[in-house]
N, C-alpha and C. Protein backbone atom coordinates (compact mmCIF):
# COMPACT_ATOMS: atom_id res chain seq x y z
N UNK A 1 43.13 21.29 20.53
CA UNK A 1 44.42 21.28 19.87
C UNK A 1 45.44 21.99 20.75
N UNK A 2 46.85 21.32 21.14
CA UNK A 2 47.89 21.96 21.75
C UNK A 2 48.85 23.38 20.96
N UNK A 3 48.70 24.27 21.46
CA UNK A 3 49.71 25.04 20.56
C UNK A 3 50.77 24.97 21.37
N UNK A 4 51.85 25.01 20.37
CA UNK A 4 53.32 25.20 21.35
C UNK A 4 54.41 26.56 20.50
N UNK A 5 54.94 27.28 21.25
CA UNK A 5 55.85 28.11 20.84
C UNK A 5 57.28 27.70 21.31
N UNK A 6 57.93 28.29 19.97
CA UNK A 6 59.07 27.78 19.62
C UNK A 6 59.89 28.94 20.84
N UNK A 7 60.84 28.05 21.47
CA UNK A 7 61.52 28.96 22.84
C UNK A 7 63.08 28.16 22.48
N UNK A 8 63.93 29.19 23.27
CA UNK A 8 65.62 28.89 23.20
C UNK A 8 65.75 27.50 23.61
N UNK A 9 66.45 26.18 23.73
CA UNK A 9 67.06 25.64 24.82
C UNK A 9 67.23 25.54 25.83
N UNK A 10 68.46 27.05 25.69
CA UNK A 10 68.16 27.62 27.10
C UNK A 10 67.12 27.88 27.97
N UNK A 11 66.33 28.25 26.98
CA UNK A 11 64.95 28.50 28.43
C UNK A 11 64.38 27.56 29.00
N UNK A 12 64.90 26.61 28.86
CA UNK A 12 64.20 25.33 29.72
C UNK A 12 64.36 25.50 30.98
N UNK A 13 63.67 25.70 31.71
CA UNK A 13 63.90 26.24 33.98
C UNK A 13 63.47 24.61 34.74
N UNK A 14 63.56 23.66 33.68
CA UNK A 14 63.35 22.53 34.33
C UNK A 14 64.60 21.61 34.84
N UNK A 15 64.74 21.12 35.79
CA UNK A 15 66.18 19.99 35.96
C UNK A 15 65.96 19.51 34.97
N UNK A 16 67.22 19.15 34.33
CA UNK A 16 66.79 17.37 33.49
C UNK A 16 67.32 16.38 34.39
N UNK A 17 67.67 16.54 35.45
CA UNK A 17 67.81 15.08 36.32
C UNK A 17 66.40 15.06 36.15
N UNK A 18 65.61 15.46 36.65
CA UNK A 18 64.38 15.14 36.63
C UNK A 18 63.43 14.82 35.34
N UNK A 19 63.74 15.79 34.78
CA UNK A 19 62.90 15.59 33.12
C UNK A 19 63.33 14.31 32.91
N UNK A 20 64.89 13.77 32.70
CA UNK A 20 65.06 12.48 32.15
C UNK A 20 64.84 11.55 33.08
N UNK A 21 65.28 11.54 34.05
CA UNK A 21 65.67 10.40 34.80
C UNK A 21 64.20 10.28 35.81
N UNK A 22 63.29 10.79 35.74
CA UNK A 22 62.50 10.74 36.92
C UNK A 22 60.96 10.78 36.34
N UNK A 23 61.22 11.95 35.07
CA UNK A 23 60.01 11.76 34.25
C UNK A 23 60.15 10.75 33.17
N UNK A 24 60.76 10.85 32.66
CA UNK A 24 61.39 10.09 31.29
C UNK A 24 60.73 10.81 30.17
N UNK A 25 60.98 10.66 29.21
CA UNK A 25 60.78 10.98 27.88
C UNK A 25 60.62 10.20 27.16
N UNK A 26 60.11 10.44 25.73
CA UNK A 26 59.82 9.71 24.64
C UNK A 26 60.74 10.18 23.40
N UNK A 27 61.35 9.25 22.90
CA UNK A 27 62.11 9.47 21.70
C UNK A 27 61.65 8.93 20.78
N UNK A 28 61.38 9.79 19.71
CA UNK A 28 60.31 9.46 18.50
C UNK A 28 61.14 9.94 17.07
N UNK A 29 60.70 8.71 15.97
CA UNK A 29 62.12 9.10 15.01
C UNK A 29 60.23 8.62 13.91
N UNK A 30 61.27 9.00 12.86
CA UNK A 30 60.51 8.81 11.49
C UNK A 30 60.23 9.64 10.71
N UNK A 31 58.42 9.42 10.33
CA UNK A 31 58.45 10.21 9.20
C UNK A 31 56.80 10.00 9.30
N UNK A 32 56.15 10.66 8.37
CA UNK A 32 54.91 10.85 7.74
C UNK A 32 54.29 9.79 7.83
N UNK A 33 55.27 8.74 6.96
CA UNK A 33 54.66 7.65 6.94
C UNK A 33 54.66 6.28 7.87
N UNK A 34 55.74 6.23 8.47
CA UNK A 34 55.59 5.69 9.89
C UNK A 34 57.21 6.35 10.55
N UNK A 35 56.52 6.14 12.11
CA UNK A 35 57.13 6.58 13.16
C UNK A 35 57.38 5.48 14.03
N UNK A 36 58.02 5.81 15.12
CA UNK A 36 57.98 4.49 16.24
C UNK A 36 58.80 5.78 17.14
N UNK A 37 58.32 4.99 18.46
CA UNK A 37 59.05 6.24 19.42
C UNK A 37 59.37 5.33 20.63
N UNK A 38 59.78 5.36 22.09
CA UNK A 38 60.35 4.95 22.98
C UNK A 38 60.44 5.56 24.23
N UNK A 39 60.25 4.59 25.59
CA UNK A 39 60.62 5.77 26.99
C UNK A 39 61.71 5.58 26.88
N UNK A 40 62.60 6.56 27.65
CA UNK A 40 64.03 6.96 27.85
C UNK A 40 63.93 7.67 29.05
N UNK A 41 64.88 6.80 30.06
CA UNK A 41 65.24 7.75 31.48
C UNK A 41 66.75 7.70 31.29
N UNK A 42 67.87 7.75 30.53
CA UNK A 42 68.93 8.29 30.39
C UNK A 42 69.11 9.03 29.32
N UNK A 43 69.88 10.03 29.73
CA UNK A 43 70.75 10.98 28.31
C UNK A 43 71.03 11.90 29.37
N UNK A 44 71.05 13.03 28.64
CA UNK A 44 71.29 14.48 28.82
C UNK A 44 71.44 15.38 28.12
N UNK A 45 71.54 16.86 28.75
CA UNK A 45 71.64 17.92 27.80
C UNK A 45 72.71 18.82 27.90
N UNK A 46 73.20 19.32 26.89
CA UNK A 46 74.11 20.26 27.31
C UNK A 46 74.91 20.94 25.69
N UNK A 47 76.44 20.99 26.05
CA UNK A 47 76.94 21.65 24.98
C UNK A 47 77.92 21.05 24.40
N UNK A 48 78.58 21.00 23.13
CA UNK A 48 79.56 20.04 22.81
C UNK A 48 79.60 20.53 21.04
N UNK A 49 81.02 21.16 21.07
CA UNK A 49 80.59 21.03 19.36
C UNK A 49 80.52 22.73 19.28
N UNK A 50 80.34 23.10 20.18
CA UNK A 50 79.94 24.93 19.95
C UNK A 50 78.46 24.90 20.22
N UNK A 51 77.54 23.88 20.17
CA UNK A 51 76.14 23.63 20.28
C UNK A 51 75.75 23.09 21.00
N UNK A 52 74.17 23.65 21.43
CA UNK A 52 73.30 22.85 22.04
C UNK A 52 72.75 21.61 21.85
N UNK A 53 73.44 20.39 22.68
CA UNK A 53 72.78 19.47 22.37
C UNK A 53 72.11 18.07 23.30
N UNK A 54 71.37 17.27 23.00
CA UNK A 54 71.22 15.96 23.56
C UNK A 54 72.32 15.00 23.58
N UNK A 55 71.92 14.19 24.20
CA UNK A 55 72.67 13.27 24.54
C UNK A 55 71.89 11.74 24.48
N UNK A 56 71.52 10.73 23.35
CA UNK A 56 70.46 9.97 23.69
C UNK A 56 71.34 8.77 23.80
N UNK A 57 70.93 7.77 24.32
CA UNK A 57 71.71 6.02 23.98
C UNK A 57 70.41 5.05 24.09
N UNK A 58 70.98 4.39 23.00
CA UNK A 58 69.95 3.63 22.51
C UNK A 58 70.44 2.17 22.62
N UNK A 59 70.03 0.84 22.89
CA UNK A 59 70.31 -0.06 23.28
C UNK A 59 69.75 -0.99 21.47
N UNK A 60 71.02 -1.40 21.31
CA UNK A 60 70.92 -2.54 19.83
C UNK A 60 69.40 -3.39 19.42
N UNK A 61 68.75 -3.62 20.00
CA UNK A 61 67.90 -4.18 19.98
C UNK A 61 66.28 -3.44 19.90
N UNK A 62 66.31 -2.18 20.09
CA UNK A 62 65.12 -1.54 20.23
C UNK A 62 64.68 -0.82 18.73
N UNK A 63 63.82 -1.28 18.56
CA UNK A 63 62.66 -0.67 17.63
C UNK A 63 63.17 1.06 16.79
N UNK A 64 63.27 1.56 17.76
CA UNK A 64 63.19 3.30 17.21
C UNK A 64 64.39 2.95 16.87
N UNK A 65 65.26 2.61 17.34
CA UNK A 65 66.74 2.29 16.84
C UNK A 65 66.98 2.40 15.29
N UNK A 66 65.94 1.62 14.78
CA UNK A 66 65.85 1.85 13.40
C UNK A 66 65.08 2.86 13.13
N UNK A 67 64.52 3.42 13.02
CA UNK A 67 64.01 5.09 12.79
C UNK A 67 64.95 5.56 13.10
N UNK A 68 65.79 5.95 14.12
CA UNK A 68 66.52 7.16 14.57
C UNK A 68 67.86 6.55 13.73
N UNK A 69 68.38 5.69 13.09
CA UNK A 69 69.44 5.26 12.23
C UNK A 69 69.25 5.67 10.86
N UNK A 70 67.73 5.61 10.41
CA UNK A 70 67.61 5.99 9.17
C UNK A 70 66.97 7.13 8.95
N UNK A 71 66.70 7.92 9.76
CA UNK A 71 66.59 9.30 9.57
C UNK A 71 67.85 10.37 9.98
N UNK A 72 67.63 11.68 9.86
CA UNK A 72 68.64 12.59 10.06
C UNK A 72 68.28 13.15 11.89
N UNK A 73 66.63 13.29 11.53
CA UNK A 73 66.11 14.06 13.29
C UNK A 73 65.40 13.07 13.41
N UNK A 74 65.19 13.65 14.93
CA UNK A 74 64.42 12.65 15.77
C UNK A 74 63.74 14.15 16.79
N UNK A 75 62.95 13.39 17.50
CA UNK A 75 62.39 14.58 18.83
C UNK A 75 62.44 13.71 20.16
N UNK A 76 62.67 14.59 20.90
CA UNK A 76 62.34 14.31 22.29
C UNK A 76 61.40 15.01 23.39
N UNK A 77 60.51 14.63 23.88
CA UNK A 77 59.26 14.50 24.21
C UNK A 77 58.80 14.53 25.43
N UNK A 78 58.88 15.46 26.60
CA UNK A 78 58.26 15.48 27.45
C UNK A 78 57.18 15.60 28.17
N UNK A 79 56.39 14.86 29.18
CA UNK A 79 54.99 15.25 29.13
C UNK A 79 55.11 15.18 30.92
N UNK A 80 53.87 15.75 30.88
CA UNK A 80 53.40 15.75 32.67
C UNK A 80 53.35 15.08 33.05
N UNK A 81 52.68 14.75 34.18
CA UNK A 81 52.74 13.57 35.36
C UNK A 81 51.97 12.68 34.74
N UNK A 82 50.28 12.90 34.34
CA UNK A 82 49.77 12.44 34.21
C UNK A 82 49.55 11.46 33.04
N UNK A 83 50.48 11.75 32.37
CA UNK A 83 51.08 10.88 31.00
C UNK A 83 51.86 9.93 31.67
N UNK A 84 52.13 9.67 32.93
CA UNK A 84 53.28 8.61 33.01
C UNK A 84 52.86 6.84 32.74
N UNK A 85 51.73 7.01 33.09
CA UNK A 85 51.03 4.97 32.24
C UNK A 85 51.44 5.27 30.92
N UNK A 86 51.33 6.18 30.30
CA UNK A 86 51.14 5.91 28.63
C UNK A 86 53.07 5.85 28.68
N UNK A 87 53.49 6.53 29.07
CA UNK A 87 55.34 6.30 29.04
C UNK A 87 55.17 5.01 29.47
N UNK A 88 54.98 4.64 30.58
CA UNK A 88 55.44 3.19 30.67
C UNK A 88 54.84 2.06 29.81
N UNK A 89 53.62 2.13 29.09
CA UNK A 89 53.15 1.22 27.98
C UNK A 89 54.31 1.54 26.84
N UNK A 90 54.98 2.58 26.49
CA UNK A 90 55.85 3.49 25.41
C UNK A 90 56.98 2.21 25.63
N UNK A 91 57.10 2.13 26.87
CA UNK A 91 58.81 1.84 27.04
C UNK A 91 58.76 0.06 27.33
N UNK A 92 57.22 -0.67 27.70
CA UNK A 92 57.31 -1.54 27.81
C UNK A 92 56.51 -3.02 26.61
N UNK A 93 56.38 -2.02 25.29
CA UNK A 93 55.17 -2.88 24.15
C UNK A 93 56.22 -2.05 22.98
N UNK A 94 56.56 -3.02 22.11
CA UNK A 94 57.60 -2.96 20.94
C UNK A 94 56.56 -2.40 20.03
N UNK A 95 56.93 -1.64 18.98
CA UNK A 95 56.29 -1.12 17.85
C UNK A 95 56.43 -2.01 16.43
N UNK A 96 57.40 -3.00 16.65
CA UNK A 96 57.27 -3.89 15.98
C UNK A 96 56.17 -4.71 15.58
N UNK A 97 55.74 -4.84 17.38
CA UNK A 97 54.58 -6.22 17.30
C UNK A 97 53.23 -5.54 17.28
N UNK A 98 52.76 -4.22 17.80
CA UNK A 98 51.83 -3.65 17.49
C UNK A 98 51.97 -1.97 17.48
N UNK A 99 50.63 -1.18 16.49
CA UNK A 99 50.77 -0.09 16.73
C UNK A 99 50.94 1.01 18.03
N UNK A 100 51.55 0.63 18.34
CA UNK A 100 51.70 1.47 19.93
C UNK A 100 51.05 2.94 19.62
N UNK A 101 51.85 3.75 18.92
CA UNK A 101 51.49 4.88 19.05
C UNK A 101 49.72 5.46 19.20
N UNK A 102 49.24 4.54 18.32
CA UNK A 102 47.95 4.67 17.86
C UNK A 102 47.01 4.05 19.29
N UNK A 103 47.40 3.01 19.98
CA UNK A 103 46.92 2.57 21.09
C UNK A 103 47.38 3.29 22.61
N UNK A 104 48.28 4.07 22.37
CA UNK A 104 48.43 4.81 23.41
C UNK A 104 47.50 6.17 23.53
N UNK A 105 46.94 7.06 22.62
CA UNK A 105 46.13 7.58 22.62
C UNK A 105 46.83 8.96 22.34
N UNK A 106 47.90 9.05 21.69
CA UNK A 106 48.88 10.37 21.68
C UNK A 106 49.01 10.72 20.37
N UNK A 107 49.08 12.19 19.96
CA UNK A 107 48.48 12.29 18.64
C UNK A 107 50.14 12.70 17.75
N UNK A 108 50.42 12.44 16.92
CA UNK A 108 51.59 12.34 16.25
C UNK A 108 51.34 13.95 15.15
N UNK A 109 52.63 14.70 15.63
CA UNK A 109 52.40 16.07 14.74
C UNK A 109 53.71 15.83 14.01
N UNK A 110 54.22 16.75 13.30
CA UNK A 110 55.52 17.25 12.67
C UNK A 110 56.04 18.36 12.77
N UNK A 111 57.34 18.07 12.63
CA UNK A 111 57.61 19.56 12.73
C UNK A 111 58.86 19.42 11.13
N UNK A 112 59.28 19.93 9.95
CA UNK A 112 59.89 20.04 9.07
C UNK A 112 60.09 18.36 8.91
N UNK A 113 59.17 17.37 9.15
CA UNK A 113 58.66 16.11 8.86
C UNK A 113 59.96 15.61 9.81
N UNK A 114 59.67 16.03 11.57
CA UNK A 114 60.22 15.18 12.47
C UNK A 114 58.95 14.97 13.68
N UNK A 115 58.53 13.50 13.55
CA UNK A 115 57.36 13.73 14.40
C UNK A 115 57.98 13.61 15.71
N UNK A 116 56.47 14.18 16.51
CA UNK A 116 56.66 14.28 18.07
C UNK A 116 55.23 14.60 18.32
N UNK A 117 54.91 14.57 19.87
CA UNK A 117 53.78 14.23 20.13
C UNK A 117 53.32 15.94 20.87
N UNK A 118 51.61 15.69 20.09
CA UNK A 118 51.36 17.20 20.22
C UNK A 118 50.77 16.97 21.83
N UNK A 119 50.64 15.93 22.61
CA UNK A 119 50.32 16.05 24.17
C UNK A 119 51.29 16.41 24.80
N UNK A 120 52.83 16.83 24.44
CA UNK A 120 54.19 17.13 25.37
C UNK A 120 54.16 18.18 25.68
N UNK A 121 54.95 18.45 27.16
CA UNK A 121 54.70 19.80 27.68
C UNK A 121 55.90 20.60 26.91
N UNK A 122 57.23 19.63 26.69
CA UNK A 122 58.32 19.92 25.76
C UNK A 122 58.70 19.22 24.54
N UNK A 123 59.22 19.95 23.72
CA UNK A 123 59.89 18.97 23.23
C UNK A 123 60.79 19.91 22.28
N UNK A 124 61.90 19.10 22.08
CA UNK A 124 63.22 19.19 21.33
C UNK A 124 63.85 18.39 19.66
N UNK A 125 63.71 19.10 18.92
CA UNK A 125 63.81 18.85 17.70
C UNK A 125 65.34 18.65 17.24
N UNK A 126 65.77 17.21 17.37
CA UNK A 126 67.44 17.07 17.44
C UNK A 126 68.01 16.53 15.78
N UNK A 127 69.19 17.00 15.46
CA UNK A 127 69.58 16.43 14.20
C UNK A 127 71.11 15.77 15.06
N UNK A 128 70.89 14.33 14.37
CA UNK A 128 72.42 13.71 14.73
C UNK A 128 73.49 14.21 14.26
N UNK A 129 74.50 14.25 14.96
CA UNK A 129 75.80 15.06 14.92
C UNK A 129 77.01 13.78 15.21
N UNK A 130 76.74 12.74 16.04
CA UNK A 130 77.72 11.84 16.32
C UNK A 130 77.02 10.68 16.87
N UNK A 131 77.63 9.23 16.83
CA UNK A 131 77.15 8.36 16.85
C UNK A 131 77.89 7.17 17.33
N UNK A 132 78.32 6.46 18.00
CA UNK A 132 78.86 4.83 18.13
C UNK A 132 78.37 4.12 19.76
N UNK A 133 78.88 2.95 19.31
CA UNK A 133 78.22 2.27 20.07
C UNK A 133 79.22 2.27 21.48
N UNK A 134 78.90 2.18 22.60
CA UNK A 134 79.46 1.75 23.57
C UNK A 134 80.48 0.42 23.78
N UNK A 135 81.82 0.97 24.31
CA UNK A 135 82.30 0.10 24.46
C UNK A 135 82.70 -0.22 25.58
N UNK A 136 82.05 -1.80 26.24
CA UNK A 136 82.07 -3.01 27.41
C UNK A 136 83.46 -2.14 27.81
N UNK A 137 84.41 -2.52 27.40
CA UNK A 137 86.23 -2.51 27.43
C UNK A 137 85.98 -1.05 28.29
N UNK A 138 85.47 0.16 27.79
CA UNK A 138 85.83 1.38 28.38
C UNK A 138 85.49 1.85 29.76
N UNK A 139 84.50 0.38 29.90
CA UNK A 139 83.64 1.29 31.54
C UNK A 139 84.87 0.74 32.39
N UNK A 140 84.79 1.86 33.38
CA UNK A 140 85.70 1.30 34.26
C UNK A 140 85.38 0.89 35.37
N UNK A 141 84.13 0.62 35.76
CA UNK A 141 83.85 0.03 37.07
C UNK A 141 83.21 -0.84 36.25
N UNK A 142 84.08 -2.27 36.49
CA UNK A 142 83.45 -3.21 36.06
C UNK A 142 81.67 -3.71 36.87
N UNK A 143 81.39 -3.52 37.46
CA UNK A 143 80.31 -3.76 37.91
C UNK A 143 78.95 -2.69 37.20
N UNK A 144 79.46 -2.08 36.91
CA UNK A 144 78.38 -1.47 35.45
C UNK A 144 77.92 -2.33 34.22
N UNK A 145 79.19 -3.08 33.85
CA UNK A 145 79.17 -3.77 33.12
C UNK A 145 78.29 -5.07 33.48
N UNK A 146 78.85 -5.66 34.68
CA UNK A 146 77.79 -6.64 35.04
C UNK A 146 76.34 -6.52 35.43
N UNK A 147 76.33 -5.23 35.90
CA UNK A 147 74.80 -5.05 36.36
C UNK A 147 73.94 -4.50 35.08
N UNK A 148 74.42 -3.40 34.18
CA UNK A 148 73.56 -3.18 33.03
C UNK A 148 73.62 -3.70 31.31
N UNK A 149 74.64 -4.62 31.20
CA UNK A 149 75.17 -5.09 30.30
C UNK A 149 75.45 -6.58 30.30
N UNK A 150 74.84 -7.66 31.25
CA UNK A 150 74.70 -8.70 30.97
C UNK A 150 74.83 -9.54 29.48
N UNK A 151 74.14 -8.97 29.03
CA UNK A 151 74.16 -9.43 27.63
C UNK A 151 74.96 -9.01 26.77
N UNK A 152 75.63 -8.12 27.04
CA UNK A 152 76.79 -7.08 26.01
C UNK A 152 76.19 -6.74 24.99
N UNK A 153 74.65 -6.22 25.47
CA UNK A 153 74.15 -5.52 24.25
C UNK A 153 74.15 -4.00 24.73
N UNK A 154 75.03 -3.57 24.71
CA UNK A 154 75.74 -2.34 24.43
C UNK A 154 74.85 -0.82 23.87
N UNK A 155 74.71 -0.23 24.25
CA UNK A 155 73.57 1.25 24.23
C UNK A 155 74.26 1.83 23.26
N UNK A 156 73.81 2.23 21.89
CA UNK A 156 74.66 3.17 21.00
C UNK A 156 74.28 4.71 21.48
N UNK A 157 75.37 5.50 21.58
CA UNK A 157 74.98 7.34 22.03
C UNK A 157 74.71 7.36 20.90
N UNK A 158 74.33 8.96 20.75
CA UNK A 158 73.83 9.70 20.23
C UNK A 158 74.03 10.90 20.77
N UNK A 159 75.09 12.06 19.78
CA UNK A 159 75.26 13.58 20.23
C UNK A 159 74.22 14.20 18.74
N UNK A 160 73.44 15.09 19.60
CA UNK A 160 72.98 15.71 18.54
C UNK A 160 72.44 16.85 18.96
N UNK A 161 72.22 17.94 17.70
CA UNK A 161 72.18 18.99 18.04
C UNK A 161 70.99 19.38 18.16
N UNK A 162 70.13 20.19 19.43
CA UNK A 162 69.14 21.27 19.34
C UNK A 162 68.40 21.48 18.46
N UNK A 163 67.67 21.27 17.56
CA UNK A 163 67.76 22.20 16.58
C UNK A 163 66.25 23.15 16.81
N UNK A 164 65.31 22.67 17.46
CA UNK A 164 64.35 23.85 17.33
C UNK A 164 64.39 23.03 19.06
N UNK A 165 63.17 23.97 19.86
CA UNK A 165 62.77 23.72 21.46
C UNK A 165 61.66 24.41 21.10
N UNK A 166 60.40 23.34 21.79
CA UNK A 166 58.94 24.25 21.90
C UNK A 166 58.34 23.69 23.27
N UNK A 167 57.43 24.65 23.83
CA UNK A 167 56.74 24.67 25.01
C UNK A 167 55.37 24.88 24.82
N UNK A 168 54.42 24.17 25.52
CA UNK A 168 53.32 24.43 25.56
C UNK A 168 52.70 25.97 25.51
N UNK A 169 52.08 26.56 24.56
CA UNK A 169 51.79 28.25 24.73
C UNK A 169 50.39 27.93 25.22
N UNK A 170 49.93 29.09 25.45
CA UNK A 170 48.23 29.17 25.68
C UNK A 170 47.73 29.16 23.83
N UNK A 171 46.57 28.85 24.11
CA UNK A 171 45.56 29.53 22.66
C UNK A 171 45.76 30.09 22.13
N UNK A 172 46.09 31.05 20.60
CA UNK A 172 45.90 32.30 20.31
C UNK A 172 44.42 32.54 20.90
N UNK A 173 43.86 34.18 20.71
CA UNK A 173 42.72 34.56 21.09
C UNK A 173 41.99 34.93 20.71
């Protein structure tokens, strides 16, 4: 069994260029009774609001989309190297069409009934704070638009706040 202790935000000593963009993460929304979660190599972290928060975007069409719409929290989920096949099965097999979670081999905990996965080296317990969808019209290098938005299916953000941070602890003893 993983124990993890609850630590600041702040104490994270990791890049998140790297955490997000290089490791990726898993964004996991729901509940007790079902969950669905996702890889993610964009967002960020920071402050906005007076608070600590994420930064997630979610693309119209994806699965957690609906979990993270109909709930209040969600978590975000970092794991080691050696988790990176199971992220890329995460980010490339819909939870629609089969149980992913359960076939990836990652064990689903809670925290005040926001799951997240007890194999993460981190993870971040976020409540939504702000929400809309991206708009085509605002990017200004149009070639963003053509290269990641072909379809004009449009990434909805997500600002939300911090609300708990835990790290892998040792054992009690």
């Amino acid at each position: 069994m993983t124990y993890f202790k609850e630590i600041s935000p702040e104490s994270l000593r990791k890049n998140t260029f790297q955490m997000i963009g290089k490791e990726w993460m898993l964004i996991t929304a729901g509940d007790e009774n079902k969950a669905n979660a996702m890889t993610a190599s964009w967002g960020g972290l920071g402050v906005m609001y007076g608070k600590n928060v994420a930064f997630t975007v979610i693309r119209p069409q994806r699965y957690t989309k609906e979990f993270i719409d109909s709930h209040d929290t969600f978590s975000l989920n970092f794991f080691e190297k050696e988790h990176k096949n199971v992220l890329k099965y995460m980010g490339s097999v819909s939870g629609r069409e089969e149980d992913k979670i359960a076939k990836s081999g990652l064990t689903l905990a809670f925290s005040d009934h926001t799951p997240y996965f007890n194999e993460a080296r981190n993870v971040l317990i976020c409540k939504k704070l702000f929400q809309q969808t991206l708009d085509g019209d605002c990017l200004l290098d149009e070639r963003l638009s053509r290269s990641w938005y072909p379809n004009k299916d449009y990434h909805t953000l997500y600002i939300s706040e911090i609300l708990k941070a835990y790290k892998v602890a040792k054992q009690p003893q």
